[in-house]
N, C-alpha and C. Protein backbone atom coordinates (compact mmCIF):
# COMPACT_ATOMS: atom_id res chain seq x y z
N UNK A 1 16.41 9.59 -7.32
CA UNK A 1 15.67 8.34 -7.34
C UNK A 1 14.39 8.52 -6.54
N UNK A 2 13.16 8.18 -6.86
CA UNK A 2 11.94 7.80 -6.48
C UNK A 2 12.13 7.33 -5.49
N UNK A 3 11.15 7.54 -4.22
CA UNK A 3 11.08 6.61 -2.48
C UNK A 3 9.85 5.57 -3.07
N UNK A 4 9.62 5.12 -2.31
CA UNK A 4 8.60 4.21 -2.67
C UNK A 4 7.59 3.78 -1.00
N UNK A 5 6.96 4.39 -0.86
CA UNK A 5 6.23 4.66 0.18
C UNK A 5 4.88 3.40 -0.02
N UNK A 6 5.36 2.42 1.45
CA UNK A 6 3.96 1.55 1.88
C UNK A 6 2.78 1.88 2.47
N UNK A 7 1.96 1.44 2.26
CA UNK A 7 1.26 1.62 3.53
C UNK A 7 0.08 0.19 3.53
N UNK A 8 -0.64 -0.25 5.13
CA UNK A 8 -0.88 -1.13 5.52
C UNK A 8 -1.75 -0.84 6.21
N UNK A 9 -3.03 -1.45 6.09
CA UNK A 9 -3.95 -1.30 7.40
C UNK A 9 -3.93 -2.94 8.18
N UNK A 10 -3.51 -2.88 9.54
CA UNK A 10 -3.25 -3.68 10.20
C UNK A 10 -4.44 -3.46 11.33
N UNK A 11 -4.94 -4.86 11.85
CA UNK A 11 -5.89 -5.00 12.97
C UNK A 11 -4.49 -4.86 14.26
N UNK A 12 -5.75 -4.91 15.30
CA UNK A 12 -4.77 -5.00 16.28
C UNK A 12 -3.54 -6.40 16.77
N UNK A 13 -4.54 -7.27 16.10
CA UNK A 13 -3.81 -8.90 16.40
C UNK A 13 -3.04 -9.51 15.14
N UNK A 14 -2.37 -7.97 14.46
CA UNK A 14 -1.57 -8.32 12.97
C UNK A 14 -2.21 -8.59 12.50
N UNK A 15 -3.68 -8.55 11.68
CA UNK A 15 -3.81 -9.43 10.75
C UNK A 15 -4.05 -7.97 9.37
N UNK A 16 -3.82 -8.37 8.18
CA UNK A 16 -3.63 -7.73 7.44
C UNK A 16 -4.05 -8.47 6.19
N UNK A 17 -4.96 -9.31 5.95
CA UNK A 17 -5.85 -9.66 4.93
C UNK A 17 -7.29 -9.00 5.19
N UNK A 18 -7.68 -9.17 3.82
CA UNK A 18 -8.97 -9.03 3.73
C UNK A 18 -9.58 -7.11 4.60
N UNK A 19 -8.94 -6.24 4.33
CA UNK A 19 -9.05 -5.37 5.24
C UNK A 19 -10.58 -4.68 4.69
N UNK A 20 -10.52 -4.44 3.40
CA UNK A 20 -12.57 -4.48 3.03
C UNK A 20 -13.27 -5.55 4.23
N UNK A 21 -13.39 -6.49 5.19
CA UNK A 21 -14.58 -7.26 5.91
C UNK A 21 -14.14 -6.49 7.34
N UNK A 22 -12.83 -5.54 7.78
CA UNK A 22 -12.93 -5.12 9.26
C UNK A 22 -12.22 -3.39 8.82
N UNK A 23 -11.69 -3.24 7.80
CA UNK A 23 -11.25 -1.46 8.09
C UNK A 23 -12.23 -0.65 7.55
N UNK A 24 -12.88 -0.90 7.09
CA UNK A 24 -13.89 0.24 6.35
C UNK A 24 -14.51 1.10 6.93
N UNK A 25 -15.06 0.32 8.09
CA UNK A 25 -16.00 1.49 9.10
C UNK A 25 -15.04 2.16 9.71
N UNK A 26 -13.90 2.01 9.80
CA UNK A 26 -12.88 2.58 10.41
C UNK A 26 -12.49 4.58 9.37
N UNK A 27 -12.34 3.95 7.87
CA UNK A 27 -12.57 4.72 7.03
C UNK A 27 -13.34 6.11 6.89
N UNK A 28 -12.87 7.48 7.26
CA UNK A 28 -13.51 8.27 7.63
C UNK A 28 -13.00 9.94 6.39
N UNK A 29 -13.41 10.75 6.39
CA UNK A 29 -12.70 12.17 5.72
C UNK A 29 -11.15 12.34 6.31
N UNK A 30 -11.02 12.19 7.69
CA UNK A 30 -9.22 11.97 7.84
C UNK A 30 -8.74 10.87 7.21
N UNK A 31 -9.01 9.46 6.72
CA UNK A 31 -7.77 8.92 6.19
C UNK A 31 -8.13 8.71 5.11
N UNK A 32 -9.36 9.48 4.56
CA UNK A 32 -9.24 9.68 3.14
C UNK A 32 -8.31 11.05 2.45
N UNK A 33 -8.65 12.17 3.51
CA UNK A 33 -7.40 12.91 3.30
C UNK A 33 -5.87 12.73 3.15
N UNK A 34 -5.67 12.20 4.17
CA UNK A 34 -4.13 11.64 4.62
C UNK A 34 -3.84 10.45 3.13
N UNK A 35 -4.78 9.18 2.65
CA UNK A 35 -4.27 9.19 1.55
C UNK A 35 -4.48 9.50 0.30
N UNK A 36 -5.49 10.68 0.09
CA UNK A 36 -4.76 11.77 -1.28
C UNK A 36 -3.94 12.33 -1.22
N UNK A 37 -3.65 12.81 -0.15
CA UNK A 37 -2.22 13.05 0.30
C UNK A 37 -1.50 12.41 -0.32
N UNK A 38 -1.10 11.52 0.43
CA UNK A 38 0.28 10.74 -0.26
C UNK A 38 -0.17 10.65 -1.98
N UNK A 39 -1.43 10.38 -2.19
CA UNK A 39 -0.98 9.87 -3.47
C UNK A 39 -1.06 10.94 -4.65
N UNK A 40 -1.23 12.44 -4.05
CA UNK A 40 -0.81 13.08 -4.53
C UNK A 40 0.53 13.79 -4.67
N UNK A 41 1.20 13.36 -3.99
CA UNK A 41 3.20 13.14 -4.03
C UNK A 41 3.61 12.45 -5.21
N UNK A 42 2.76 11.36 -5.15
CA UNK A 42 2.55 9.90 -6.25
C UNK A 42 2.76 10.09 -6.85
N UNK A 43 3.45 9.51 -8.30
CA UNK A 43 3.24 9.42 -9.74
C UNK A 43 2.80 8.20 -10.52
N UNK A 44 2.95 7.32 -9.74
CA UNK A 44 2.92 6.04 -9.42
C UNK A 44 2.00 4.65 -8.29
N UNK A 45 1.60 3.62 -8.59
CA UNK A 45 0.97 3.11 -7.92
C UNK A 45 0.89 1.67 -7.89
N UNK A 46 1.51 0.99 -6.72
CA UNK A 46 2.05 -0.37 -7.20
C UNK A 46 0.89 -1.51 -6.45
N UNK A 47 0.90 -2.15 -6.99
CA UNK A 47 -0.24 -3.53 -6.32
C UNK A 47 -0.13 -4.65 -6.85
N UNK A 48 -0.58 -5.80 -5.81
CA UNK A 48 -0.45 -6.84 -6.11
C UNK A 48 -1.95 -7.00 -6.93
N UNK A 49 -2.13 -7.91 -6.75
CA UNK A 49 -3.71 -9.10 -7.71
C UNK A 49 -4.84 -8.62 -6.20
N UNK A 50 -4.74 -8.90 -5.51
CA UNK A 50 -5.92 -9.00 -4.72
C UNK A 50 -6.02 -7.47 -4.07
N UNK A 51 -4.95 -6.51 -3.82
CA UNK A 51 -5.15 -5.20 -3.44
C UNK A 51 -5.79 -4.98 -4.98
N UNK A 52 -5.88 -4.71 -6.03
CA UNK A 52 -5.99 -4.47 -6.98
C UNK A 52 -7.29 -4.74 -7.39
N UNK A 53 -7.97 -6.17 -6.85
CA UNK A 53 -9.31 -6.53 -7.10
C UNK A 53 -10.29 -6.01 -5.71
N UNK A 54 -9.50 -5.55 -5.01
CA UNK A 54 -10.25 -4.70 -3.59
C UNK A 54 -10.44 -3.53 -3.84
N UNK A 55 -9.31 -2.89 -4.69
CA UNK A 55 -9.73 -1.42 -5.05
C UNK A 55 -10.29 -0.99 -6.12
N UNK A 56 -10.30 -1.70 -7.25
CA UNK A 56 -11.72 -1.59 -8.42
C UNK A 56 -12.77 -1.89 -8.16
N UNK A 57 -13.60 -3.07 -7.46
CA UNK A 57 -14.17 -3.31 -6.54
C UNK A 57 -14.87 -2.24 -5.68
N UNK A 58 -14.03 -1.29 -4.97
CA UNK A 58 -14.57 -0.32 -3.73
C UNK A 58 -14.48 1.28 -4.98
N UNK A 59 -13.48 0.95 -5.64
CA UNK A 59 -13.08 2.68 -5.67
C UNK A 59 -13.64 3.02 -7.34
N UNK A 60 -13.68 1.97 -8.49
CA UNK A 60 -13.29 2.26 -9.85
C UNK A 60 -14.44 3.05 -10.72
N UNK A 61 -15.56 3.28 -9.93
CA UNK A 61 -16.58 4.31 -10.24
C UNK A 61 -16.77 5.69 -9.57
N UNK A 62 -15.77 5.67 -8.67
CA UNK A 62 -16.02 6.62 -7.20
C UNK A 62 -15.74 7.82 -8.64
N UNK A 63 -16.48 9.12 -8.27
CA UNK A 63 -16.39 10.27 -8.67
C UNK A 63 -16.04 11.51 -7.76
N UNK A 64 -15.69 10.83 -6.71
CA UNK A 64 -15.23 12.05 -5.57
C UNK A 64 -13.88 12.35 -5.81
N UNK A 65 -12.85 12.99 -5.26
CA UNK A 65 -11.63 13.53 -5.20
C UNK A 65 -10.52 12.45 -5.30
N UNK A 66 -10.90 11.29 -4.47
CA UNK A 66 -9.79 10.40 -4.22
C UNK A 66 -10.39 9.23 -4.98
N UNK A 67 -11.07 9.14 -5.73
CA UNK A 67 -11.65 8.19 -6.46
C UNK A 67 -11.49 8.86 -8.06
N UNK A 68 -11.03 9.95 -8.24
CA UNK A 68 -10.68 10.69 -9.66
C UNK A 68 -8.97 10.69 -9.81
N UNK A 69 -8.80 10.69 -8.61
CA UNK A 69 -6.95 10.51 -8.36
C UNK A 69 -6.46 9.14 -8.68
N UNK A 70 -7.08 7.99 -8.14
CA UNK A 70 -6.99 6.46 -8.33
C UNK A 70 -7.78 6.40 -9.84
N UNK A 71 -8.47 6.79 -10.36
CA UNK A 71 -8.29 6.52 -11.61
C UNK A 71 -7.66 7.32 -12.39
N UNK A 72 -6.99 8.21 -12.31
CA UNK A 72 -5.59 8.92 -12.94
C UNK A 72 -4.69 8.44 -12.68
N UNK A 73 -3.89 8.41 -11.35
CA UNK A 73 -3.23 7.81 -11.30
C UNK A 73 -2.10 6.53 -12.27
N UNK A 74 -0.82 6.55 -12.69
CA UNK A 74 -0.87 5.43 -13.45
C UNK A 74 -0.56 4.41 -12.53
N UNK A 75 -0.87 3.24 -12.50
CA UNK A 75 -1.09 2.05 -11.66
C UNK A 75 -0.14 0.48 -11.98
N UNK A 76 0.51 0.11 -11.81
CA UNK A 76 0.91 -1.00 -12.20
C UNK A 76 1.04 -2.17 -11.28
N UNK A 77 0.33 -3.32 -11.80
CA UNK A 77 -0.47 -4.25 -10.72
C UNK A 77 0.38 -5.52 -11.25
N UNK A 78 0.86 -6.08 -10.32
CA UNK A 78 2.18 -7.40 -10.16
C UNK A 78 0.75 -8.65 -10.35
N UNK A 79 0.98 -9.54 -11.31
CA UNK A 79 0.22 -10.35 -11.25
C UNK A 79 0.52 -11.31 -12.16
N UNK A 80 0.64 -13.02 -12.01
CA UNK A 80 0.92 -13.75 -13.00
C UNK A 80 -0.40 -14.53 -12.99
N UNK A 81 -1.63 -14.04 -12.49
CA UNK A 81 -2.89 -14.97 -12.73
C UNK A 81 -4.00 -13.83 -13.65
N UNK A 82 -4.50 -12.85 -13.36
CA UNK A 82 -5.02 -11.73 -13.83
C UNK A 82 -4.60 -11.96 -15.65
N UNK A 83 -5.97 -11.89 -16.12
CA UNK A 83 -5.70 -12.17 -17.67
C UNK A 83 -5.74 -10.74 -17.88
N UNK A 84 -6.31 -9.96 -17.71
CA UNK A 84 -6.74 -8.00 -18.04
C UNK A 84 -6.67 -7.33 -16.37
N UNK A 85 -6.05 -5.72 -16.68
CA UNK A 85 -6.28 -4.70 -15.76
C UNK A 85 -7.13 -3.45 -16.63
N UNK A 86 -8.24 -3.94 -16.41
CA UNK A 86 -9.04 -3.04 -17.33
C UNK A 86 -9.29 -1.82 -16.32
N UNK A 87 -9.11 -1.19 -15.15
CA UNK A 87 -9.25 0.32 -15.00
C UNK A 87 -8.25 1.24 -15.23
N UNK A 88 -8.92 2.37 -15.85
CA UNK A 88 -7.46 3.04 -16.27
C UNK A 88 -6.57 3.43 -15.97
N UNK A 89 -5.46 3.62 -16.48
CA UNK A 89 -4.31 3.84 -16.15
C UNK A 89 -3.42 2.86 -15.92
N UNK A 90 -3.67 1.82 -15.70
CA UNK A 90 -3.44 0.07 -15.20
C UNK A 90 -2.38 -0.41 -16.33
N UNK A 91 -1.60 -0.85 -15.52
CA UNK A 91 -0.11 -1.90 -16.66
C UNK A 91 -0.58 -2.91 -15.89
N UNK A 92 -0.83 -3.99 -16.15
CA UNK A 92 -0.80 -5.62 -15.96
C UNK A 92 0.70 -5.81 -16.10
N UNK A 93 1.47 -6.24 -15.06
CA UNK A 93 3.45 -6.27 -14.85
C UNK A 93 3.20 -8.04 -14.27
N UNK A 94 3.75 -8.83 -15.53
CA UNK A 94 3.98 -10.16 -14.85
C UNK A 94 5.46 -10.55 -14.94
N UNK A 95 6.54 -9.26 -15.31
CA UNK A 95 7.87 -9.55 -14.93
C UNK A 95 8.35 -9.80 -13.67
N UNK A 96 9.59 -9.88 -13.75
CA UNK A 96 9.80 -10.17 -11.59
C UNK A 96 9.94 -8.72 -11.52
N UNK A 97 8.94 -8.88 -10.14
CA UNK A 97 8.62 -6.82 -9.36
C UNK A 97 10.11 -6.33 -8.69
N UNK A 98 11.20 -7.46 -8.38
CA UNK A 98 12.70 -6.51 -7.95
C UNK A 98 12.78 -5.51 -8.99
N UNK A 99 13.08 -6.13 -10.24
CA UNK A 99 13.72 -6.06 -11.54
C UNK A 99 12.82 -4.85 -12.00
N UNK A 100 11.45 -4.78 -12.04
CA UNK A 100 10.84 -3.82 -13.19
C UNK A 100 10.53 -2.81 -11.61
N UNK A 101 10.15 -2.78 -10.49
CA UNK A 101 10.19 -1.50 -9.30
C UNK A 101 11.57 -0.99 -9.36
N UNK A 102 12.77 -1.58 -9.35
CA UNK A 102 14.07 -0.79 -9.26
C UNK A 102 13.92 -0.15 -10.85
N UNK A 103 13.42 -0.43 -11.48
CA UNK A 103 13.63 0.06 -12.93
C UNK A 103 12.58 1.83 -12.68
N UNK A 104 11.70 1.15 -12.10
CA UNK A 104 10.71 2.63 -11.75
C UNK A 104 11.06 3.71 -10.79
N UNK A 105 11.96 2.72 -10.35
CA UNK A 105 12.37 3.79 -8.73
C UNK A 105 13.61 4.50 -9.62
N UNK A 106 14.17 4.15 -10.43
CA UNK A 106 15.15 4.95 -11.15
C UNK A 106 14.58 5.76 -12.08
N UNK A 107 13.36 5.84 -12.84
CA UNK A 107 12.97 6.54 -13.90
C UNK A 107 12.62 7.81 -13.26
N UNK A 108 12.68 8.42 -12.04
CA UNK A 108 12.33 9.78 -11.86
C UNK A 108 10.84 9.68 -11.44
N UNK A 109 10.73 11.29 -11.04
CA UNK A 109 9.79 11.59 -11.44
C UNK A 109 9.05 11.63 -9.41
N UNK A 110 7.79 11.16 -9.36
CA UNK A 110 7.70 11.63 -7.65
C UNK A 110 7.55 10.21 -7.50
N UNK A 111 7.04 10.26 -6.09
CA UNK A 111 7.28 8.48 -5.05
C UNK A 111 6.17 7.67 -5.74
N UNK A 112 6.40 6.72 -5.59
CA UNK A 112 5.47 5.39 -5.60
C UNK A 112 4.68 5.08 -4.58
N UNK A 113 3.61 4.59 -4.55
CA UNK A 113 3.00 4.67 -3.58
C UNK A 113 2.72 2.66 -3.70
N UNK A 114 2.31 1.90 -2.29
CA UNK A 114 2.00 0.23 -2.74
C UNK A 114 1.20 0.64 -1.21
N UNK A 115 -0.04 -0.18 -2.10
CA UNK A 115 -1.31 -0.18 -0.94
C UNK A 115 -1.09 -1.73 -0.37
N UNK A 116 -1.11 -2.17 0.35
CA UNK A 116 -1.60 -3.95 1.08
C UNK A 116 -0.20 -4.29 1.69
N UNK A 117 -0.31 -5.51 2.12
CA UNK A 117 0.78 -6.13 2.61
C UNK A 117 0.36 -7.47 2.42
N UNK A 118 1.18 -7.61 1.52
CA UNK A 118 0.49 -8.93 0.49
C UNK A 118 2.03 -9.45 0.07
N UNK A 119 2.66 -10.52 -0.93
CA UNK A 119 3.76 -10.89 -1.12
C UNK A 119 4.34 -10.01 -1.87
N UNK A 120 3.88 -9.33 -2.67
CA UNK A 120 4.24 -7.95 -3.39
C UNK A 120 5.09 -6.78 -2.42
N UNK A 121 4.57 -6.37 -1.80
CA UNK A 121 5.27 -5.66 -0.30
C UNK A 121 6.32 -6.76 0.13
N UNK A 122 5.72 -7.73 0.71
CA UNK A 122 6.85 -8.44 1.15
C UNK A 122 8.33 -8.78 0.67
N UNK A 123 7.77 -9.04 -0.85
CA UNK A 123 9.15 -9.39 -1.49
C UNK A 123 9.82 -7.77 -2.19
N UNK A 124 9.35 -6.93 -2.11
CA UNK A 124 9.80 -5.61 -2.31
C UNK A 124 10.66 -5.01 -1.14
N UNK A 125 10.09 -5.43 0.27
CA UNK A 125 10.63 -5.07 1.49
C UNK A 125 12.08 -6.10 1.61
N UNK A 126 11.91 -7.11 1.54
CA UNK A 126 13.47 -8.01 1.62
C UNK A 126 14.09 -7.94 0.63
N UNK A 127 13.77 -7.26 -0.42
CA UNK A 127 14.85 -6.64 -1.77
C UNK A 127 15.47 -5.69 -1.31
N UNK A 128 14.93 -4.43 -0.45
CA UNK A 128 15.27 -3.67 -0.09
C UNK A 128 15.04 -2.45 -0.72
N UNK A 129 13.84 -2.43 -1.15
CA UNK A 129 12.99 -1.60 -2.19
C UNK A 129 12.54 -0.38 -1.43
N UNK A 130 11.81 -0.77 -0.57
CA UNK A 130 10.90 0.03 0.26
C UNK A 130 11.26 1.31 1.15
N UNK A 131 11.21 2.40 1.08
CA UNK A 131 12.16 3.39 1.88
C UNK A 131 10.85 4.09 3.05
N UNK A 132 10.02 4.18 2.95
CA UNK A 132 8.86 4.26 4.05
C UNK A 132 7.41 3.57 4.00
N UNK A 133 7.64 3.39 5.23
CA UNK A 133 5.88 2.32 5.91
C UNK A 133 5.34 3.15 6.71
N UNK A 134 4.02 2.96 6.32
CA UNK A 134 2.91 3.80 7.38
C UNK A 134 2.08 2.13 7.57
N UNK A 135 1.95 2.04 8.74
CA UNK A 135 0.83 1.21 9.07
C UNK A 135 0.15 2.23 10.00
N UNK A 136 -1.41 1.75 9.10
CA UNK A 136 -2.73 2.11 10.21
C UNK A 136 -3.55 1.25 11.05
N UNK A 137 -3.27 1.16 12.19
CA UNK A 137 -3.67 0.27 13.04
C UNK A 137 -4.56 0.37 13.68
N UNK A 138 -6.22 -0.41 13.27
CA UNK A 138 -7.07 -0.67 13.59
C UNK A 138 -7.78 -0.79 14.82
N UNK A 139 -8.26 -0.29 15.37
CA UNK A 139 -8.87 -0.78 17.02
C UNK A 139 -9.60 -2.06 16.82
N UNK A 140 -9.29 -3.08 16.24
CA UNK A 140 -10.34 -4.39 15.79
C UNK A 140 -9.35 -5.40 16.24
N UNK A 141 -10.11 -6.56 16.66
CA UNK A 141 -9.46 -8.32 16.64
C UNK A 141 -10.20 -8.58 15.57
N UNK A 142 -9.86 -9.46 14.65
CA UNK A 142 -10.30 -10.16 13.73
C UNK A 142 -10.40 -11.25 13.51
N UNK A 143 -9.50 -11.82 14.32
CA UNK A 143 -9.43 -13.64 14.73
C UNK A 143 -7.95 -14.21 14.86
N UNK A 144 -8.04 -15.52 15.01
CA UNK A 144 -7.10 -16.46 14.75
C UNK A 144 -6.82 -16.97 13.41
N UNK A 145 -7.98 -16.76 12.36
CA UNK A 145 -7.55 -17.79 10.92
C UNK A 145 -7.25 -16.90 10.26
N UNK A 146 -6.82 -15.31 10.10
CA UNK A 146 -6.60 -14.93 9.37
C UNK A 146 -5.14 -14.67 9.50
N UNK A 147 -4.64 -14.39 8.00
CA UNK A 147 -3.06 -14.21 7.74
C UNK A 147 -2.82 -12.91 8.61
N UNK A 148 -1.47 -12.79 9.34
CA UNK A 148 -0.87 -12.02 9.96
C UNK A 148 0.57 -11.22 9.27
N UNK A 149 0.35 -10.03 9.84
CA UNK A 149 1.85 -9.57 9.29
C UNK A 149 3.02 -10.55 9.13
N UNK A 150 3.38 -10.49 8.47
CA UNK A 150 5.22 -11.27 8.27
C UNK A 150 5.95 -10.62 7.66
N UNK A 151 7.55 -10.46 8.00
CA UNK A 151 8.23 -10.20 7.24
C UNK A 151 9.55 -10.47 7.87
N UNK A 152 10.71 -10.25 6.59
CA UNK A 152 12.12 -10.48 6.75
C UNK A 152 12.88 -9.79 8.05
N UNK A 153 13.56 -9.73 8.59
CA UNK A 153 14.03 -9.02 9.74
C UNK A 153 14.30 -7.54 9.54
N UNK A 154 13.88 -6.98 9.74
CA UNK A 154 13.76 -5.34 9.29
C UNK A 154 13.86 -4.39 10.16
N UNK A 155 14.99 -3.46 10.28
CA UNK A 155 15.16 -2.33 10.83
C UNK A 155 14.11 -1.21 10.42
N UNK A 156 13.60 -0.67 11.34
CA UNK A 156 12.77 0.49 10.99
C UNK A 156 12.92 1.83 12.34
N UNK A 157 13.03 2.97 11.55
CA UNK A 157 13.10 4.30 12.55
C UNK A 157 11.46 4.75 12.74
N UNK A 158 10.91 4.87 13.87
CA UNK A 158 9.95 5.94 14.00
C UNK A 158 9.99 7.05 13.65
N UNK A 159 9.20 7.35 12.29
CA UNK A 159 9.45 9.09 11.88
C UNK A 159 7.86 9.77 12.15
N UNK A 160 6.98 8.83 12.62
CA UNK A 160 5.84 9.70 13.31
C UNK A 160 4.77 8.75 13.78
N UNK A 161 3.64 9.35 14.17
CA UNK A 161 2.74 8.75 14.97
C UNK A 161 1.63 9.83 14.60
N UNK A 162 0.29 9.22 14.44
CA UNK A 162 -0.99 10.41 14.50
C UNK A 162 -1.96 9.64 15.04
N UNK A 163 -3.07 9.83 15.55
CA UNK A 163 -4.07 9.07 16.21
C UNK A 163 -5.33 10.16 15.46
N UNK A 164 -6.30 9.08 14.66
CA UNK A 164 -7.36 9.33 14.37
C UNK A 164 -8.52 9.22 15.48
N UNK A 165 -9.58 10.19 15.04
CA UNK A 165 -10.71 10.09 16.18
C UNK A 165 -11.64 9.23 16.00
N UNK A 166 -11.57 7.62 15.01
CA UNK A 166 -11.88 6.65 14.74
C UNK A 166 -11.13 5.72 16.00
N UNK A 167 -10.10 6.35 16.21
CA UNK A 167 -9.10 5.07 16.87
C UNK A 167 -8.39 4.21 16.75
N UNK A 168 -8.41 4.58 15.04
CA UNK A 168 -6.79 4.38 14.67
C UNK A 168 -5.59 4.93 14.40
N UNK A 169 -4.29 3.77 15.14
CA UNK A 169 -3.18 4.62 15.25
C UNK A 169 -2.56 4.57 14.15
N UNK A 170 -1.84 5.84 13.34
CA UNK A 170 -0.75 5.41 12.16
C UNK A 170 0.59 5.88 12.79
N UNK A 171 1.03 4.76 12.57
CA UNK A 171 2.82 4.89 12.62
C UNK A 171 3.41 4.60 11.12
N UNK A 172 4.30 5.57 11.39
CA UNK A 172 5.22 6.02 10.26
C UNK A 172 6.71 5.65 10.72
N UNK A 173 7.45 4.82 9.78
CA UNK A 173 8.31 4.24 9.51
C UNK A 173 9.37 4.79 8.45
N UNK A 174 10.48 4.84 8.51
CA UNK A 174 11.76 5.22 7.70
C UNK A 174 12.10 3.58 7.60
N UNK A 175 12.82 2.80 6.66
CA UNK A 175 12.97 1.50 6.61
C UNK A 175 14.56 1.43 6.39
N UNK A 176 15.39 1.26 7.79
CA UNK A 176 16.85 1.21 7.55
C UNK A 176 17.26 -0.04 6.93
N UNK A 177 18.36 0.07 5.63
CA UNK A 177 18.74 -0.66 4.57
C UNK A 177 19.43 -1.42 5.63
N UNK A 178 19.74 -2.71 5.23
CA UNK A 178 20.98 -3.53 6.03
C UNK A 178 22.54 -2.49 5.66
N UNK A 179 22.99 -2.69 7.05
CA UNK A 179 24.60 -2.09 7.40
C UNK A 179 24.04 -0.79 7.61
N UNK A 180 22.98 -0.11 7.53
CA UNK A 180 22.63 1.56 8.25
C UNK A 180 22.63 1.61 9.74
């Protein structure tokens, strides 16, 4: 079975919207490496509606290395408002995401990768979908009005730590199932 690997860029004061207006300058050749990396493990690429309109947006002309990978990549974007996913590779999925991700996590093949932390993650993480989280954590405050991490009560193992010379930290997460 397929893992299905998160990842999250988080400010320092949780907040985890809108990460195009505070992570970008953060954005450097290390964590563009680190994620072709992963998403070259990938076979797969899961998103909600608004990670999805952040990364066609930033990435869907890019002609560099990790901008030729994201449009290879095949992509399937959770959305019941989105009329078209017109960049390629793109499935528009307005079934319920338990039902059609356990269906993917069984078809083989290498990990899944889900960019944001958006309700998509969320409701994937309290299904019990999710088998590793990387959050990259920002050296930024961003405020009080913006949405903050949330989630269901969740066991998680530390399986690493790296510190970029930007000054952000990534922690890496194993995500223990309930009764582990």
């Amino acid at each position: 079975m397929r893992k299905l690997f998160q990842s999250a860029l988080i400010s320092l004061d949780g907040v985890v919207a809108s990460p195009d207006s505070w992570a970008m300058q953060y954005f450097n050749d290390e964590s563009g490496q680190s994620a072709l990396a992963q998403l070259e493990r990938s076979d797969g690429m899961l998103m909600g509606r608004n990670t999805y309109l952040e990364l066609t947006a930033r990435w869907h002309n890019d002609s560099g290395v990790f901008g030729a990978r994201l449009a290879e990549i095949p992509k399937y974007v959770f959305s019941s408002t989105l009329s078209e996913a017109a960049w390629s590779n793109t499935t528009l999925v307005r079934r319920d995401p338990v039902t059609e991700v356990t269906r993917l996590k069984y078809a083989g093949g290498g990990d899944l990768t889900l960019y944001g932390y958006g309700r998509l993650a969320q409701t994937l993480l309290q299904a019990g979908l999710v088998d590793e989280m990387m959050l990259s954590i920002h050296p930024v405050v961003v405020g009080e009005s913006a949405p903050r991490l949330q989630s269901p009560p969740l066991g998680l193992t530390l399986s690493g730590v790296a510190t970029r010379r930007t000054g952000v930290v990534v922690a890496m997460y194993q995500v223990r199932q309930p009764g582990e």
